[in-house]
Protein backbone atom coordinates (compact mmCIF):
# COMPACT_ATOMS: atom_id res chain seq x y z
CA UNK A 1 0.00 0.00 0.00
CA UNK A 2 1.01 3.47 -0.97
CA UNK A 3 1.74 6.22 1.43
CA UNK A 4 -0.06 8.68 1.08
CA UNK A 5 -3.24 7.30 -0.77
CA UNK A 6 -5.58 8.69 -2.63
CA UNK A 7 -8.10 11.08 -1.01
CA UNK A 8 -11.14 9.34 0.21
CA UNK A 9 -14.42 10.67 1.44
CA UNK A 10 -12.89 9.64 5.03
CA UNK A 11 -9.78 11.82 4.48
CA UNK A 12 -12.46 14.83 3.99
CA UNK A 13 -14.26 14.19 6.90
CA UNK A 14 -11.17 14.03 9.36
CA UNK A 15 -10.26 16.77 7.96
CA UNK A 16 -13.39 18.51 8.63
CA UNK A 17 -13.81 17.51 11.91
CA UNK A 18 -10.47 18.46 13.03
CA UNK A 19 -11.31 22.26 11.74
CA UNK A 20 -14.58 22.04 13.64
CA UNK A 21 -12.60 20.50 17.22
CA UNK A 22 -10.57 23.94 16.62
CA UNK A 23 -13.69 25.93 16.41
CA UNK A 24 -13.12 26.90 12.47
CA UNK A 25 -16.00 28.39 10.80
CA UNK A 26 -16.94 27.51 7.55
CA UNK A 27 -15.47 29.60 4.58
CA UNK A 28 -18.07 29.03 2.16
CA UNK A 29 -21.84 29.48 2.52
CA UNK A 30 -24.73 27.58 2.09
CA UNK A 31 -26.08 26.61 -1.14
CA UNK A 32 -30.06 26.41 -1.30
CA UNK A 33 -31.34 23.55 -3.03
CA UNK A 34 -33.70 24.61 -5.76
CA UNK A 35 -36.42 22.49 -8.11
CA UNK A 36 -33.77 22.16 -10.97
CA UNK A 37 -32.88 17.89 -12.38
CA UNK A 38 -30.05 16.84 -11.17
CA UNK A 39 -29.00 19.48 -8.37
CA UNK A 40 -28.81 19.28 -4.86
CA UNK A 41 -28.51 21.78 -1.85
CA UNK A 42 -24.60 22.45 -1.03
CA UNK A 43 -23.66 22.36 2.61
CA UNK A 44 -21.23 25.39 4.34
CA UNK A 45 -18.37 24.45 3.77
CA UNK A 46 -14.37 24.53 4.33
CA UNK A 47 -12.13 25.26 1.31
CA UNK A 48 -9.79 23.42 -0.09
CA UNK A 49 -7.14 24.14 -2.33
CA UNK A 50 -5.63 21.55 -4.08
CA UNK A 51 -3.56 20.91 -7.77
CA UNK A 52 -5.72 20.41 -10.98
CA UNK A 53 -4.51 16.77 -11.31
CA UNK A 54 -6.42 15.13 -8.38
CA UNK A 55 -10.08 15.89 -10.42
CA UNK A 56 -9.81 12.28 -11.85
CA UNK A 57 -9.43 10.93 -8.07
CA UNK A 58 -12.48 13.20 -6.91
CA UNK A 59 -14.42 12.46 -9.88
CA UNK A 60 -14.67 9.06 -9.38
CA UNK A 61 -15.81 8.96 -5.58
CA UNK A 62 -19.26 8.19 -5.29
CA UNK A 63 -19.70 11.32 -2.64
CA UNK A 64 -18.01 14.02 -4.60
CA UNK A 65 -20.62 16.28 -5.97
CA UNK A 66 -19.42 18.09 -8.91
CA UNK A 67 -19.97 21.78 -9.57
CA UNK A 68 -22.29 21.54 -12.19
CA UNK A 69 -24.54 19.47 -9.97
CA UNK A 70 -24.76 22.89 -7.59
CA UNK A 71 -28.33 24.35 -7.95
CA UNK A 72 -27.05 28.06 -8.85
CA UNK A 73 -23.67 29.00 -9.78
CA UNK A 74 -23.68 32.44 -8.25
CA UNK A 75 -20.95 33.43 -6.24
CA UNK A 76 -19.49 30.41 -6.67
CA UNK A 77 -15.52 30.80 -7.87
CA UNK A 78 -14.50 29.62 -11.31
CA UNK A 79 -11.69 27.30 -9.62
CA UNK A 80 -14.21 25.61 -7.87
CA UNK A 81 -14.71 21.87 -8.82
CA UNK A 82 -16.43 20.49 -6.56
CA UNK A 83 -17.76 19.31 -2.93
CA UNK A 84 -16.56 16.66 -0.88
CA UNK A 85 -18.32 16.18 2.27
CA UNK A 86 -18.19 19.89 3.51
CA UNK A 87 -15.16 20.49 1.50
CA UNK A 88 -15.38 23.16 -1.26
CA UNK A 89 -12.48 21.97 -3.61
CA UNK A 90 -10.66 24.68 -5.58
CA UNK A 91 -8.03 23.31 -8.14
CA UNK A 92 -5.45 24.85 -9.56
CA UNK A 93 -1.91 24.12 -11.35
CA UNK A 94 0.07 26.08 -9.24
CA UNK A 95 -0.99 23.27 -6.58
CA UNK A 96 1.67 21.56 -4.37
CA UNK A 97 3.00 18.37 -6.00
CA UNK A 98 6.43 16.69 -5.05
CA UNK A 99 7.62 14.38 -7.88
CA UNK A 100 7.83 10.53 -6.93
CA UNK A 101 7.86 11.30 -3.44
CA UNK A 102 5.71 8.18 -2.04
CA UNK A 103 6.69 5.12 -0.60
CA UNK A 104 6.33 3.87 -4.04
CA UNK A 105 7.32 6.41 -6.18
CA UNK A 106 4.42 8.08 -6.82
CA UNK A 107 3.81 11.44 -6.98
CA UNK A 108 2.83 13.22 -3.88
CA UNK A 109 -0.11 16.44 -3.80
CA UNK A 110 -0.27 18.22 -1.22
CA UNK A 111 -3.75 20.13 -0.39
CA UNK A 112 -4.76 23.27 2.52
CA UNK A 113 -8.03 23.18 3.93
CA UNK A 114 -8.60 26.43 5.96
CA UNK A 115 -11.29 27.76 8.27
CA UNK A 116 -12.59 31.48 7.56
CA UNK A 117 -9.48 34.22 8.97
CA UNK A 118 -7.36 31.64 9.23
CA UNK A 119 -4.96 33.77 7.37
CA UNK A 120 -5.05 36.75 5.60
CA UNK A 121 -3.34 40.64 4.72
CA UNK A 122 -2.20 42.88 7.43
CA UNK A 123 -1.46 46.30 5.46
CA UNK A 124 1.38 48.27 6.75
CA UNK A 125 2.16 52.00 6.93
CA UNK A 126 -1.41 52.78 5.32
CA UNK A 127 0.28 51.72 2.14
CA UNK A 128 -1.86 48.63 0.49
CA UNK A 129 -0.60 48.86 -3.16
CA UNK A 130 -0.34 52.15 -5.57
CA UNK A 131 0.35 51.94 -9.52
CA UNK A 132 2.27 54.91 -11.08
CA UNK A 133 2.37 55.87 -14.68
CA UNK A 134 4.61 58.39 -15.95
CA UNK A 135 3.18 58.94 -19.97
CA UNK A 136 5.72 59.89 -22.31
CA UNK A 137 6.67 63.92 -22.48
CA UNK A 138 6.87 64.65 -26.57
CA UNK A 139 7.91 63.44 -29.45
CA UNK A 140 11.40 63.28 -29.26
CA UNK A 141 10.99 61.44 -25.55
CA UNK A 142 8.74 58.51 -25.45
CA UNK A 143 9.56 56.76 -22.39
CA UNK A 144 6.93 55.71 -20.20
CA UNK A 145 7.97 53.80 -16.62
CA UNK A 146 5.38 52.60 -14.94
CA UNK A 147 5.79 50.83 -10.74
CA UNK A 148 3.82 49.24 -8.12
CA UNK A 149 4.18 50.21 -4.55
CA UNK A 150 3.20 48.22 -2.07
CA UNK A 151 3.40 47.41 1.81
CA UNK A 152 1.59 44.17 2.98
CA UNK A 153 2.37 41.15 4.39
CA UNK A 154 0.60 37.96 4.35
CA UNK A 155 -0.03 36.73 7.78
CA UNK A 156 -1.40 33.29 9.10
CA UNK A 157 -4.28 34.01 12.11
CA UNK A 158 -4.58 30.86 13.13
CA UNK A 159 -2.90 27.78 12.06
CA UNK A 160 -5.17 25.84 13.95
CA UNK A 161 -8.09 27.01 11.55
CA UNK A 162 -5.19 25.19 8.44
CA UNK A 163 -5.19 21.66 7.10
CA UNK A 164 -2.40 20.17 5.45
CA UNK A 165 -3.10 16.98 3.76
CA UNK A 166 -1.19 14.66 1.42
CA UNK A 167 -2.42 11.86 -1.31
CA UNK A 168 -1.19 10.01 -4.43
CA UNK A 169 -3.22 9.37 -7.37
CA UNK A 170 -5.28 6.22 -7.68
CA UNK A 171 -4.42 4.07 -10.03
């Protein structure tokens, strides 16, 4: 057997329960269910954020309810794919992945499942970002600069409100 294995509808509820022992609240809100074939309600929800090439692995589980099965799409982010449990699951390729990294070789993704202000952007000195744009004076001087200011940093609230989890693919 492979360690880590693939993620299972009992990887999403341990991970679920562990954010609401820490007193986590839920990131995403409720989705009514409405008369619409096909659709079901969508509980509140954690979010996870995962990479793009776990889908096949959610897909196939039984429990996963895929975005296009949500009753209304409003609100609801593009990079969402799904619901697992009360998992939200947001994919993306800039997802953590170590390369043959598993007891047998397989690769290794690594997904965060965070409670609401778990982390977030403290600004600093008033300063959250300005753009400057200098145009061009004449003709005979065309240079334009342009330059982002900024003074942030991104800060983690509570780590206890966090959820680091690992899997493989299935086969």
């Amino acid at each position: 057997m492979d360690k880590p294995t693939e993620i299972s509808l009992s990887d999403a509820l341990t991970i679920s329960t562990t954010l609401m022992n820490n007193n986590a609240k839920h990131t995403a809100a409720q989705i009514q269910g409405e008369n619409r074939f096909g659709t079901g309600p969508v509980a509140e929800s954690y979010v996870t954020f995962a990479h793009t090439r776990i889908a096949r692995d959610l897909y196939k589980s039984s429990d996963f309810v895929k975005k296009s099965n949500y009753p209304s799409q409003e609100g609801v982010p593009s990079a969402e794919y799904g619901t697992l449990a009360d998992l939200r699951i947001l994919l993306s390729t800039n997802g953590k992945m170590y390369v043959g990294k598993s007891a047998l070789g397989n690769d290794v993704y690594e997904a965060y499942t965070v409670g609401l202000e778990s982390y977030g952007i403290v600004d600093q000195d008033g300063l959250y970002g300005e753009f400057y744009y200098n145009k061009p004076i004449d003709p005979l001087r065309l240079n334009a600069t342009t330059g982002w200011v900024s003074s942030f940093a991104p800060v983690l609230f509570n780590d206890a409100w966090v959820v680091k989890s690992q899997m493989t693919l299935g086969a």
